[in-house]
Protein backbone atom coordinates (compact mmCIF):
# COMPACT_ATOMS: atom_id res chain seq x y z
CA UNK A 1 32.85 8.08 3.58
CA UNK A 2 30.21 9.28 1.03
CA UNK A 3 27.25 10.50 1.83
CA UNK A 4 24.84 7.50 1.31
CA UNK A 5 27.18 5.73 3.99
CA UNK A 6 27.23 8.96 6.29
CA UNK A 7 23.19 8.38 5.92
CA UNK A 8 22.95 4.63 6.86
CA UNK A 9 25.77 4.85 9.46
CA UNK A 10 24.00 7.81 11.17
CA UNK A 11 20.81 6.17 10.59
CA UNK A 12 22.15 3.18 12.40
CA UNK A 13 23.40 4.91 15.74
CA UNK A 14 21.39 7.19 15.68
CA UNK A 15 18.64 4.23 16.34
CA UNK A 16 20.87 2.60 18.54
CA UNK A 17 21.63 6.08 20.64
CA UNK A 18 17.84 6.70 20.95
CA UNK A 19 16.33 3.21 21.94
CA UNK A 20 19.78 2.37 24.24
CA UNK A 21 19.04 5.70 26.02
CA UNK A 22 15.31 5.40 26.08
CA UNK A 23 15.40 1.62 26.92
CA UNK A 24 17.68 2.44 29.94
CA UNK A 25 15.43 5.03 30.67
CA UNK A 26 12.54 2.93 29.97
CA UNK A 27 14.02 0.17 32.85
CA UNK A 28 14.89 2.78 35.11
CA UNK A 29 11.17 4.41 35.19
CA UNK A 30 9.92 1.07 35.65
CA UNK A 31 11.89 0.01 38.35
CA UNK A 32 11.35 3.75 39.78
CA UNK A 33 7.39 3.31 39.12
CA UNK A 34 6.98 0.27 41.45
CA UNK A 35 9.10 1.91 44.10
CA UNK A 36 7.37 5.13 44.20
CA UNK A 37 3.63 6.35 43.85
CA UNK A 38 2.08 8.11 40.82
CA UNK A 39 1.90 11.69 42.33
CA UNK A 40 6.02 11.68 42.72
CA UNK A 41 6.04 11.57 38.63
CA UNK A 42 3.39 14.12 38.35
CA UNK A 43 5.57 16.52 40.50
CA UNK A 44 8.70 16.29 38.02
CA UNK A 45 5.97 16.38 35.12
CA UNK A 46 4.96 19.88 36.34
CA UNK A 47 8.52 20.80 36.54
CA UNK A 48 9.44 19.49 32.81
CA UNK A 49 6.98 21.92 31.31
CA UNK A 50 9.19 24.86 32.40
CA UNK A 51 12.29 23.02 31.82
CA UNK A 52 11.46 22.16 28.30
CA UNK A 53 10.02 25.50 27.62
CA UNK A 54 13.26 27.35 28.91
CA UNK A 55 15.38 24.87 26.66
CA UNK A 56 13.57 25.79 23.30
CA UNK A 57 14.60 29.59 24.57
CA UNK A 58 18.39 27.83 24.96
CA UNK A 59 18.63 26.58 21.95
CA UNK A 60 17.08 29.59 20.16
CA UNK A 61 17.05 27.98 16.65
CA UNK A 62 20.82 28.81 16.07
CA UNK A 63 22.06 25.22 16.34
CA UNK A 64 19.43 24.62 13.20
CA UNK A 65 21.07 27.30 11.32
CA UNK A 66 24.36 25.93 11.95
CA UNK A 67 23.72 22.54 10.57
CA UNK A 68 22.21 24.49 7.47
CA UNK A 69 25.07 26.19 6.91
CA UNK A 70 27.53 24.42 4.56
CA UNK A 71 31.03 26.03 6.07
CA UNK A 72 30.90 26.99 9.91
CA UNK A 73 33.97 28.88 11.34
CA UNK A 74 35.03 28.72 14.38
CA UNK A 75 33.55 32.27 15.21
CA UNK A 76 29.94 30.98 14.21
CA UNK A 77 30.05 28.38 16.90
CA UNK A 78 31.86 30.61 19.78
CA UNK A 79 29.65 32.96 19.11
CA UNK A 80 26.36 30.99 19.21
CA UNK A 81 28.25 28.98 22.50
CA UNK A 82 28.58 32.49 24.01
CA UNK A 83 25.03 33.91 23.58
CA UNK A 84 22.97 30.20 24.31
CA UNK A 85 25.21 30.34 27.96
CA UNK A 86 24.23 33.31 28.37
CA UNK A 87 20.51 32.89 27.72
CA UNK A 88 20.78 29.81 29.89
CA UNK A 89 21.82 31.48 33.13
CA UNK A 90 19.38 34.28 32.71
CA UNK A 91 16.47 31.31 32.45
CA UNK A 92 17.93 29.66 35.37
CA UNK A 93 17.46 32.37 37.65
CA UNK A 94 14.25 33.31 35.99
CA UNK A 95 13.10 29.90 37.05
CA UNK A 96 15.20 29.80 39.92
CA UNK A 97 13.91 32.79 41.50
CA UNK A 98 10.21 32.47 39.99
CA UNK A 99 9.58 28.91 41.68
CA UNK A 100 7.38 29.83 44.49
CA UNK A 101 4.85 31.95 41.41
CA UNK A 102 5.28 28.28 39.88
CA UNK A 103 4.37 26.18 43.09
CA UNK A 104 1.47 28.49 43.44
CA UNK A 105 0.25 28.26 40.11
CA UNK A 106 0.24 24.36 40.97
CA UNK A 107 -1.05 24.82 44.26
CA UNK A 108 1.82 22.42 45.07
CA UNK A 109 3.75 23.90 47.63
CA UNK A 110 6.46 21.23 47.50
CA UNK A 111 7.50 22.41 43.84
CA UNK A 112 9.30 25.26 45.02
CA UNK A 113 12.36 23.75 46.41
CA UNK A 114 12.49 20.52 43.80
CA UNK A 115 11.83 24.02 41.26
CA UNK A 116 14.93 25.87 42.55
CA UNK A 117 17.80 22.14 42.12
CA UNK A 118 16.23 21.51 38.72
CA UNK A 119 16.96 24.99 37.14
CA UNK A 120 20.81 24.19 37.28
CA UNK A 121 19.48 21.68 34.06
CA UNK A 122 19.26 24.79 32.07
CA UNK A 123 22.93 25.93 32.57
CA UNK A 124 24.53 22.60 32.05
CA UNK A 125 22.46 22.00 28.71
CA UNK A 126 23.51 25.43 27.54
CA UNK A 127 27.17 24.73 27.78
CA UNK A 128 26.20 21.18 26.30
CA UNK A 129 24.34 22.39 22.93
CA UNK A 130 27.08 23.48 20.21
CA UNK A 131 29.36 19.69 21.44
CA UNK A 132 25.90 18.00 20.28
CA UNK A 133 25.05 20.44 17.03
CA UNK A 134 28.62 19.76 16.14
CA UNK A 135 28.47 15.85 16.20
CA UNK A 136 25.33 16.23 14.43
CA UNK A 137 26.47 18.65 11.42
CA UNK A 138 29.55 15.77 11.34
CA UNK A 139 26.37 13.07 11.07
CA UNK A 140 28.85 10.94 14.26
CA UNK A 141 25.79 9.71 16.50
CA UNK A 142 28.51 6.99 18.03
CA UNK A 143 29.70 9.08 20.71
CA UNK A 144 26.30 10.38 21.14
CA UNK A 145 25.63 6.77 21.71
CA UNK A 146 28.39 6.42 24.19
CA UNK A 147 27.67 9.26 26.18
CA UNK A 148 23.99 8.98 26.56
CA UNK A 149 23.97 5.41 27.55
CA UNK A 150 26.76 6.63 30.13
CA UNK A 151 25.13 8.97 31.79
CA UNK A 152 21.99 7.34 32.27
CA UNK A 153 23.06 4.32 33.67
CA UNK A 154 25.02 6.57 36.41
CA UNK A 155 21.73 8.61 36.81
CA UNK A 156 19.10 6.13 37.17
CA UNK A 157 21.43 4.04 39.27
CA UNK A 158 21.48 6.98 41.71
CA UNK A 159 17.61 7.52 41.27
CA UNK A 160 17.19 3.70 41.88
CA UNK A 161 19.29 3.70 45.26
CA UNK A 162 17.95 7.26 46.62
CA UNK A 163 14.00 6.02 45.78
CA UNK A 164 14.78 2.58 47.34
CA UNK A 165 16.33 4.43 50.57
CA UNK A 166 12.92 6.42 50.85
CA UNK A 167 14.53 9.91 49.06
CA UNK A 168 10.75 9.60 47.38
CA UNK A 169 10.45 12.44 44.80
CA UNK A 170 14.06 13.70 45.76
CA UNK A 171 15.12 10.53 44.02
CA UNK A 172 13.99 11.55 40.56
CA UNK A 173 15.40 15.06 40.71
CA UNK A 174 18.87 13.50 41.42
CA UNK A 175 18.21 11.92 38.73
CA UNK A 176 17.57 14.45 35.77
CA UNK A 177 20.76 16.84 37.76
CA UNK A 178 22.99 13.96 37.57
CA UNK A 179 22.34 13.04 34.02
CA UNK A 180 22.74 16.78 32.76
CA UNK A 181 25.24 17.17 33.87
CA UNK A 182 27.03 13.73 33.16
CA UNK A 183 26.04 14.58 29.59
CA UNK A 184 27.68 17.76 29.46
CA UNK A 185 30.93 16.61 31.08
CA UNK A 186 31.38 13.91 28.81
CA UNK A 187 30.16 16.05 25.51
CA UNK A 188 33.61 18.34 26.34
CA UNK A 189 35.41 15.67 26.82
CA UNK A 190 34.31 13.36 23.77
CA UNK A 191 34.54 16.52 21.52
CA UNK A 192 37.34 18.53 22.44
CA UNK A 193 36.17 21.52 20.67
CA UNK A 194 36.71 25.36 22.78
CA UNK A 195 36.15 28.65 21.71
CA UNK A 196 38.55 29.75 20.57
CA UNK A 197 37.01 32.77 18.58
CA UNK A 198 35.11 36.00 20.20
CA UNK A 199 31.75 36.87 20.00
CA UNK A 200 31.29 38.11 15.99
CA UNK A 201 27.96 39.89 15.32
CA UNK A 202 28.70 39.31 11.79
CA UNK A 203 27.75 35.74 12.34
CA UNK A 204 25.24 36.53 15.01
CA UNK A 205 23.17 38.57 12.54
CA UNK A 206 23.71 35.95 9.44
CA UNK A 207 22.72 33.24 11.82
CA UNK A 208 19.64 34.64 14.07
CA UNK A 209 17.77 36.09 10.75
CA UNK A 210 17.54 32.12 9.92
CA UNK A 211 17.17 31.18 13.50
CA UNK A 212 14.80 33.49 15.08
CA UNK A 213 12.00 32.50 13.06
CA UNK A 214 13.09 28.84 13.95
CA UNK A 215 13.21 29.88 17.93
CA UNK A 216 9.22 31.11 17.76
CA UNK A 217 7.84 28.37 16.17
CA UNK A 218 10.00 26.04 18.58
CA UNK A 219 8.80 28.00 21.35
CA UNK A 220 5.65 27.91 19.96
CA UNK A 221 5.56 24.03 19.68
CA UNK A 222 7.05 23.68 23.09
CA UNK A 223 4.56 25.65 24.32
CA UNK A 224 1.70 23.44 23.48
CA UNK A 225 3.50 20.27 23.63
CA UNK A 226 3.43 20.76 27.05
CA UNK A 227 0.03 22.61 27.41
CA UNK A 228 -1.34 18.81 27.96
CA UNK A 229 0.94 18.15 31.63
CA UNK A 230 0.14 22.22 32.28
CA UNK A 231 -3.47 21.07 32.04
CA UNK A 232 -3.68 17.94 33.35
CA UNK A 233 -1.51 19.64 36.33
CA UNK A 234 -3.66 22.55 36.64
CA UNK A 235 -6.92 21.27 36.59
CA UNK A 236 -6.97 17.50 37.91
CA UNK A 237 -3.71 16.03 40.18
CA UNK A 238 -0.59 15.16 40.29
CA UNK A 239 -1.49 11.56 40.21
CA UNK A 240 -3.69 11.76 37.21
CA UNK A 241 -0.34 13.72 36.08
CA UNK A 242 1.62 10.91 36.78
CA UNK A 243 -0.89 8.42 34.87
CA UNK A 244 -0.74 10.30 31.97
CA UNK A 245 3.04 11.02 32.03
CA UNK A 246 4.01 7.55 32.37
CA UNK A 247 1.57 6.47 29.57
CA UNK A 248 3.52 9.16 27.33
CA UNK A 249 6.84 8.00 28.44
CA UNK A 250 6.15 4.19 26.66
CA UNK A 251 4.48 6.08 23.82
CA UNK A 252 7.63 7.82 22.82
CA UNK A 253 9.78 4.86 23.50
CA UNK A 254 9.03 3.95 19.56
CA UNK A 255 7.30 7.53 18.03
CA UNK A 256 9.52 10.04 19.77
CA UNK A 257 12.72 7.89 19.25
CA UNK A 258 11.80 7.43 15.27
CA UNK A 259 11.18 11.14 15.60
CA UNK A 260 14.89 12.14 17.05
CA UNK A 261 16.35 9.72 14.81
CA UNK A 262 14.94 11.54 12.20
CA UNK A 263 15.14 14.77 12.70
CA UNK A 264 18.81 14.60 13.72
CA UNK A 265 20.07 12.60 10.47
CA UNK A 266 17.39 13.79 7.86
CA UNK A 267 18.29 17.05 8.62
CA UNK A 268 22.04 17.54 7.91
CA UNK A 269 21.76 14.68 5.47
CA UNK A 270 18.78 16.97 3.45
CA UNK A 271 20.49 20.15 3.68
CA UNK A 272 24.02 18.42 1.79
CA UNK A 273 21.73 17.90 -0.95
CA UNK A 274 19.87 21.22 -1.43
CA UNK A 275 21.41 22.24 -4.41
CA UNK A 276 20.46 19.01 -6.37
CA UNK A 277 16.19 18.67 -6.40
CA UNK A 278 16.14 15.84 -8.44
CA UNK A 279 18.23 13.92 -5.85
CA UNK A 280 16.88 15.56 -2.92
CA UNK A 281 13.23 14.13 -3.47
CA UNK A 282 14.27 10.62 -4.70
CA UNK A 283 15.90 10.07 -1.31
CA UNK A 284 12.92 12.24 0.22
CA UNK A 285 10.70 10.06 -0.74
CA UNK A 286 12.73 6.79 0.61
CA UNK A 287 12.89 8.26 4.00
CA UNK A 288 9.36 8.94 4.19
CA UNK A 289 7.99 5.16 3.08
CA UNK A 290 10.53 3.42 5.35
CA UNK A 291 10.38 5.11 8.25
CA UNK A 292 6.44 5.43 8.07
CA UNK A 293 6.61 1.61 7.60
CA UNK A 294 8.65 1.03 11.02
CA UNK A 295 6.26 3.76 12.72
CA UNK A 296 2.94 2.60 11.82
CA UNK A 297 4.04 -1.19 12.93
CA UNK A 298 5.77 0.08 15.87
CA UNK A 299 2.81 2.45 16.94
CA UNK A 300 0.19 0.35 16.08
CA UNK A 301 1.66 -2.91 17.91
CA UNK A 302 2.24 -0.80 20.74
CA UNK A 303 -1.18 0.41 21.63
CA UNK A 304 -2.62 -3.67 20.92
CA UNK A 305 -0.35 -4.65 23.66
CA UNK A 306 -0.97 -1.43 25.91
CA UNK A 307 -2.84 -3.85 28.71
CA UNK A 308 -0.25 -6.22 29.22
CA UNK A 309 2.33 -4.30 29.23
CA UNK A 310 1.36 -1.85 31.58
CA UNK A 311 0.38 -4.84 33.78
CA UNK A 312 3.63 -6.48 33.63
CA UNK A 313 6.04 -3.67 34.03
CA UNK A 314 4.46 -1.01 36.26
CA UNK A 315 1.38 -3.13 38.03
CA UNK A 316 -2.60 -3.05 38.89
CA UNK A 317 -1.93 1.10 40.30
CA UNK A 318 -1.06 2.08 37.08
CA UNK A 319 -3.88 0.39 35.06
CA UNK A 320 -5.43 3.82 34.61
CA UNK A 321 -2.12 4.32 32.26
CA UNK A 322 -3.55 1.78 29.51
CA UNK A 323 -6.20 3.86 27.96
CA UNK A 324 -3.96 7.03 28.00
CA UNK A 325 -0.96 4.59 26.31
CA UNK A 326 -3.34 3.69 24.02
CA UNK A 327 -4.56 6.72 22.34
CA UNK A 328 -1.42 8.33 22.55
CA UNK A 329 -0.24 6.05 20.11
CA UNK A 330 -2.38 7.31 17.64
CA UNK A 331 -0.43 10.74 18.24
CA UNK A 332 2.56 9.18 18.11
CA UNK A 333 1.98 7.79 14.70
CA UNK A 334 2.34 11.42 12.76
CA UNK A 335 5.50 12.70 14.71
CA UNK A 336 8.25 11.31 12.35
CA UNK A 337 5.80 12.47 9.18
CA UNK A 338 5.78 16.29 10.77
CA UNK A 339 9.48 16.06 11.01
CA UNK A 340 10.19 15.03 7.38
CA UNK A 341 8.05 17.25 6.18
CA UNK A 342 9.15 20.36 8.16
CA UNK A 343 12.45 19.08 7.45
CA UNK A 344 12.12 20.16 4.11
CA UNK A 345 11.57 23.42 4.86
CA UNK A 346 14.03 23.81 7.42
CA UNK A 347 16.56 22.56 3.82
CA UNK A 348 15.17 25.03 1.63
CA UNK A 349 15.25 27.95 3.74
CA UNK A 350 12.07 28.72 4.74
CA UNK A 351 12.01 29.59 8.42
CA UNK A 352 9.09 32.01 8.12
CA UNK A 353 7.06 29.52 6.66
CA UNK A 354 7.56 27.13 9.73
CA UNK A 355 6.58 30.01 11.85
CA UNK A 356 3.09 30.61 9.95
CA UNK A 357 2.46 27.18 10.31
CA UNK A 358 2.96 27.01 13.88
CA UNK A 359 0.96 29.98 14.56
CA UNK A 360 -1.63 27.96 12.27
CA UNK A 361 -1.58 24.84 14.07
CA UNK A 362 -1.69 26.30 17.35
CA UNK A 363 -4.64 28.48 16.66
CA UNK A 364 -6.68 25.01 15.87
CA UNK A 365 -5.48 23.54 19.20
CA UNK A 366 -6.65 26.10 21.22
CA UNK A 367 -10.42 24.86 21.69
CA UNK A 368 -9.40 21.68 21.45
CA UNK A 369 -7.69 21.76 24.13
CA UNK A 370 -10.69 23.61 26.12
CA UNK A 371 -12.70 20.96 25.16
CA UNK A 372 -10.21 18.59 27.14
CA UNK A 373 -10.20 20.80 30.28
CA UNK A 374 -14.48 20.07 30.49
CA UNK A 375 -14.62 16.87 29.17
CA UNK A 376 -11.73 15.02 30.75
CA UNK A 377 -8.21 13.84 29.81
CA UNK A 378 -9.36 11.15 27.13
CA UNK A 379 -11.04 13.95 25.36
CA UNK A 380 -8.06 15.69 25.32
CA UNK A 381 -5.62 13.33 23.83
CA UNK A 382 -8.10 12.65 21.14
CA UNK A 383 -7.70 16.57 20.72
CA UNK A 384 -4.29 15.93 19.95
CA UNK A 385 -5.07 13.54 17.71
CA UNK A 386 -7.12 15.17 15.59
CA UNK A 387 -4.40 18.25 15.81
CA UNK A 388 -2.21 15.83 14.43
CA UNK A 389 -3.99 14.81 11.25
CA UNK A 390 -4.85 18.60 10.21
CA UNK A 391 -0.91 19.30 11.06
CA UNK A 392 0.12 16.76 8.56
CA UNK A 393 -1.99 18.39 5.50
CA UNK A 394 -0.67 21.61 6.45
CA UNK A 395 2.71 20.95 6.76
CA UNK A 396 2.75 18.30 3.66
CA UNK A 397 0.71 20.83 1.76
CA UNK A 398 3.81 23.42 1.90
CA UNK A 399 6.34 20.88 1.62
CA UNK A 400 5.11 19.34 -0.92
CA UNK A 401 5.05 22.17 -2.93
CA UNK A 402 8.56 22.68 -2.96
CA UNK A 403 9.57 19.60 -4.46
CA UNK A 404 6.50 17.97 -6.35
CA UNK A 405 5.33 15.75 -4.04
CA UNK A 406 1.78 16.19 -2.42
CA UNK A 407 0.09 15.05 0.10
CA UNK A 408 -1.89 12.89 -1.84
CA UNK A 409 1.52 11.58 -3.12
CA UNK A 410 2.80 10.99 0.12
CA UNK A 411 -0.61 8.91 1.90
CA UNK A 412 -0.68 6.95 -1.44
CA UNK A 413 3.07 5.78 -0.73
CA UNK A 414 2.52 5.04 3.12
CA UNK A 415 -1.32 3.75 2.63
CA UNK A 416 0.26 -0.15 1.76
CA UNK A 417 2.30 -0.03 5.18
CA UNK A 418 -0.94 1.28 6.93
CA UNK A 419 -2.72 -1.20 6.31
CA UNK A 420 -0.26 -3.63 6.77
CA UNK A 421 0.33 -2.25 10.44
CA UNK A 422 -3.70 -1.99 11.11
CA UNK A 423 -3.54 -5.36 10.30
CA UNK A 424 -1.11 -6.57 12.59
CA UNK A 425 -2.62 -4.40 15.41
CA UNK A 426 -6.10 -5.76 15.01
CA UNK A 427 -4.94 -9.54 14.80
CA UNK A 428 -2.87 -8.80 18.31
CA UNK A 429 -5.25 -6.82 20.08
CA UNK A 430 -7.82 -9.55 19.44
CA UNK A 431 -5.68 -12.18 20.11
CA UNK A 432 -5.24 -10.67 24.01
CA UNK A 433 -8.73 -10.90 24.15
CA UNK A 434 -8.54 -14.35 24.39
CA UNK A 435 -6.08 -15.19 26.17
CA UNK A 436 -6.54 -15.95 30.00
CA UNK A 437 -2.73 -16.30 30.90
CA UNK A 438 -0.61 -14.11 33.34
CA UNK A 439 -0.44 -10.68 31.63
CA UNK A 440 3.83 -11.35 31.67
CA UNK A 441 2.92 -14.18 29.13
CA UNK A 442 0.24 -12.53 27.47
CA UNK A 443 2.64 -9.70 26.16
CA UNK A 444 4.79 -12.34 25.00
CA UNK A 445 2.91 -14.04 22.78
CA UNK A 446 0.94 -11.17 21.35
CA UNK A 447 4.68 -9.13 20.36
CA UNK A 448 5.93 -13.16 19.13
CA UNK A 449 2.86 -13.21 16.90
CA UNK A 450 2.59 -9.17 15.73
CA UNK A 451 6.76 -9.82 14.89
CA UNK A 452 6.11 -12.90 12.95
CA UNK A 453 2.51 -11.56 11.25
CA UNK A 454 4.88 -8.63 9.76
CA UNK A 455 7.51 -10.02 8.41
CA UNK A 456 5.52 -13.24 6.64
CA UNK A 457 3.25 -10.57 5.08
CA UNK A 458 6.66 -8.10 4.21
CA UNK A 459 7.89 -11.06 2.89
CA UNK A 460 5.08 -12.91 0.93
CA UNK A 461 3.78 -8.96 -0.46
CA UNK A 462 7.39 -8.15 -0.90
CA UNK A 463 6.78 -4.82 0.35
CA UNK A 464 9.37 -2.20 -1.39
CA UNK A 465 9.91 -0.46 2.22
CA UNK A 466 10.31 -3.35 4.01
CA UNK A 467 13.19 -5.01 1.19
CA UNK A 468 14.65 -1.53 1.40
CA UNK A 469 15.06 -1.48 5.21
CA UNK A 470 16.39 -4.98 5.52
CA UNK A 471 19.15 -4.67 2.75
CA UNK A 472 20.74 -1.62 4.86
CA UNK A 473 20.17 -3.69 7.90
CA UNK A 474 22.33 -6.40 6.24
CA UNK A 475 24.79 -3.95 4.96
CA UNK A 476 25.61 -2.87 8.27
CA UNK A 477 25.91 -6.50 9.47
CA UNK A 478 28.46 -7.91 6.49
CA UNK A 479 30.58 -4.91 7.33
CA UNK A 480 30.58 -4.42 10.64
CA UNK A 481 31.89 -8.55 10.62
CA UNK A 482 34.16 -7.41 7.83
CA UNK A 483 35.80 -4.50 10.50
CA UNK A 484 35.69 -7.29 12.88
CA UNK A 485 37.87 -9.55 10.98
């Protein structure tokens, strides 16, 4: 298979791993969310932050510097296996043993026991991480597919039952243990790879001088990606945690999957073509117009419809979700542009540089986020929004360097799809405003008419991106009923 088909193919399930997984999980938090009350999702929010933090640690930017790496022995991978399990049981007894400092911190005396199941998460997704940096390097997201639909459907089945029985919280904790570790299970038995090699600090040392710089600035973005719930948590409740948290989860439904997808197949995909710079920004470029043009649409349509939707799915206690859905699409909107253009670092090399510009970025958030703590949770997210744009100059500003293409480049390619998707959101968002129906068939008609406004326009401009996008879509049809017959 050559590489333009390794691209499209892990494109393609790639997209349909992330929105099968985050649909399922999407259905399952709805059904979850009119079963149990707002505060029960603010609890597992508070948890998450440490989670996530700890998992950055776990990963410790070696899986990054394996899928750099053009020939990986078996030694490199046993040896990063070896060090990221042991990291992981350290942080689960750090977090294990640290949970009633935790429930204090929270005030939330209940956190300590929930604290001490969930900490198991960070063993099982150490033993999990070289089966999924493996599948990635090999650009194969169809057993990634396979096992992540898998696993959640067993795991929000379980939530659904427990939460129905009255487990309350309890319900959502068996939950995240059952699909860790699901995932991990079927990972070593989809991939069949063992160490089979002893820990070589040859490759250790070749490996963390590229990753280490990679593990701060993750840590450094995990940090403040989460320094919103560790807020909100802090200084409001856990059902204004909950609010917010459930606002985010339908936010990343389109932003965070486009992000994933992207990061995972631009990546290894990038780094193949390194040595070639002509090549390497032709296709650069590509990924950047098309899959701004899907995430300014997506993003845009989103937040027009946030009132309906929220309405339909979760119900009248969660209307304090809309406004919080709204603007977080606006945050949404940059996280696939961040990831291309730190991508290209990541290709060339330049670790360090991805570490300045986190410690950059996070300096600016900083009183931002202060500003959120006096003024109120709105204030915040708008914080993040405006974090957002001055993230994208800086990291387009080194990027672009590196292969000729500045940011002004860049916004004059995307601007036509902008506008396009502004569009489209305006003409929805005003169309809900007069409508009087139930808000079921309100969110109907406004996603009909935003679907149909897109592609006439697409079609009638005959937008580049959009011709682009639907002749790989097509591709993958004619052969996929070619394999079929």
């Amino acid at each position: 298979m050559s590489l333009k088909q390794k691209t499209v193919h892990g494109f393609f399930w790639s997209f349909i791993e992330n929105f099968a997984a985050q649909g399922l999980t999407l259905v399952i938090g709805v059904i979850l969310a009119n079963l149990l009350e707002p505060d029960k999702f603010g609890l597992i929010a508070m948890i998450s932050i440490i989670i996530a933090i700890s998992k950055t640690v776990i990963e410790s930017g070696f899986s990054q510097a394996l899928i750099r790496k053009k020939n990986c022995t078996n030694a490199d991978y046993s040896t990063v296996f070896y060090f990221n399990f042991a990291v992981g049981i350290v942080l689960a007894l750090l977090v294990f043993f640290g949970a009633p400092l935790i429930s204090s911190f929270y005030n939330e005396p209940e956190l300590t026991n929930l604290i001490k199941v969930l900490s198991v998460i960070l063993v099982l997704d150490a033993l999990t991480v070289i089966q999924r940096t493996i599948l990635i390097k090999r650009i194969d997201f169809k057993m990634q597919t396979k096992i992540s639909v898998a696993a959640n459907v067993l795991a929000g089945g379980t939530a659904i039952i427990m939460a129905y029985r009255g487990f309350g919280v309890w319900s959502l904790v068996a939950q995240q243990v059952i699909f860790h570790a699901m995932e991990s299970v079927l990972f070593w038995l989809g991939n069949r790879w063992l160490p089979r090699s002893g820990f070589s600090k040859t490759s250790f040392r070749e490996l963390f001088d590229f990753g280490y710089k990679l593990l701060l600035s993750g840590l450094l973005n995990s940090v403040f990606k989460q320094a919103n719930n560790i807020v909100i948590g802090k200084y409001f409740s856990a059902a204004q945690l909950g609010f917010y948290t459930k606002a985010h989860q339908f936010s990343r439904v389109p932003s965070q999957n486009l992000n994933g997808i992207i990061q995972r197949v631009s990546y290894p995909v990038l780094s193949e073509m390194q040595d070639n710079p002509e090549r390497l920004k032709h296709n650069y470029v590509k990924l950047i117009r098309a899959t701004m043009l899907l995430t300014f649409t997506a993003m845009l349509g989103l937040a027009a419809v946030a009132k309906p939707l929220i309405l339909t799915l979760l119900g009248e206690k969660w209307s304090q979700s809309i406004i919080y859905l709204q603007l977080l699409c606006f945050v949404g909107i940059f996280q696939p542009l961040h990831s291309l253009n730190l991508s290209m670092l990541k290709v060339q090399g330049l670790s360090g540089k991805l570490l300045k510009l986190a410690v950059y970025k996070k300096t600016i958030a900083v009183p931002l986020i202060i500003i959120g703590v006096i003024l109120g949770i709105k204030w915040l997210i708008i914080g993040m929004i405006l974090r957002q744009i001055v993230a994208y100059f800086l990291n387009s500003a080194y990027s672009g360097k590196l292969i000729g293409y500045s940011s002004f480049q860049q916004i004059k390619d995307i601007l036509p799809s902008f506008l396009l998707a502004v569009g489209m959101g305006a003409a929805v968002y005003f169309l809900g405003q007069f409508l009087n129906f139930y808000p079921a068939i309100n969110l109907v008609i406004q996603i009909f008419a935003g679907t149909v406004l897109v592609l006439l326009l697409s079609e009638l401009f005959r937008f580049k991106d959009y011709t682009y996008l639907k002749e790989i879509i097509l591709q993958q049809i004619i052969r996929r009923k070619r394999g079929n017959n």
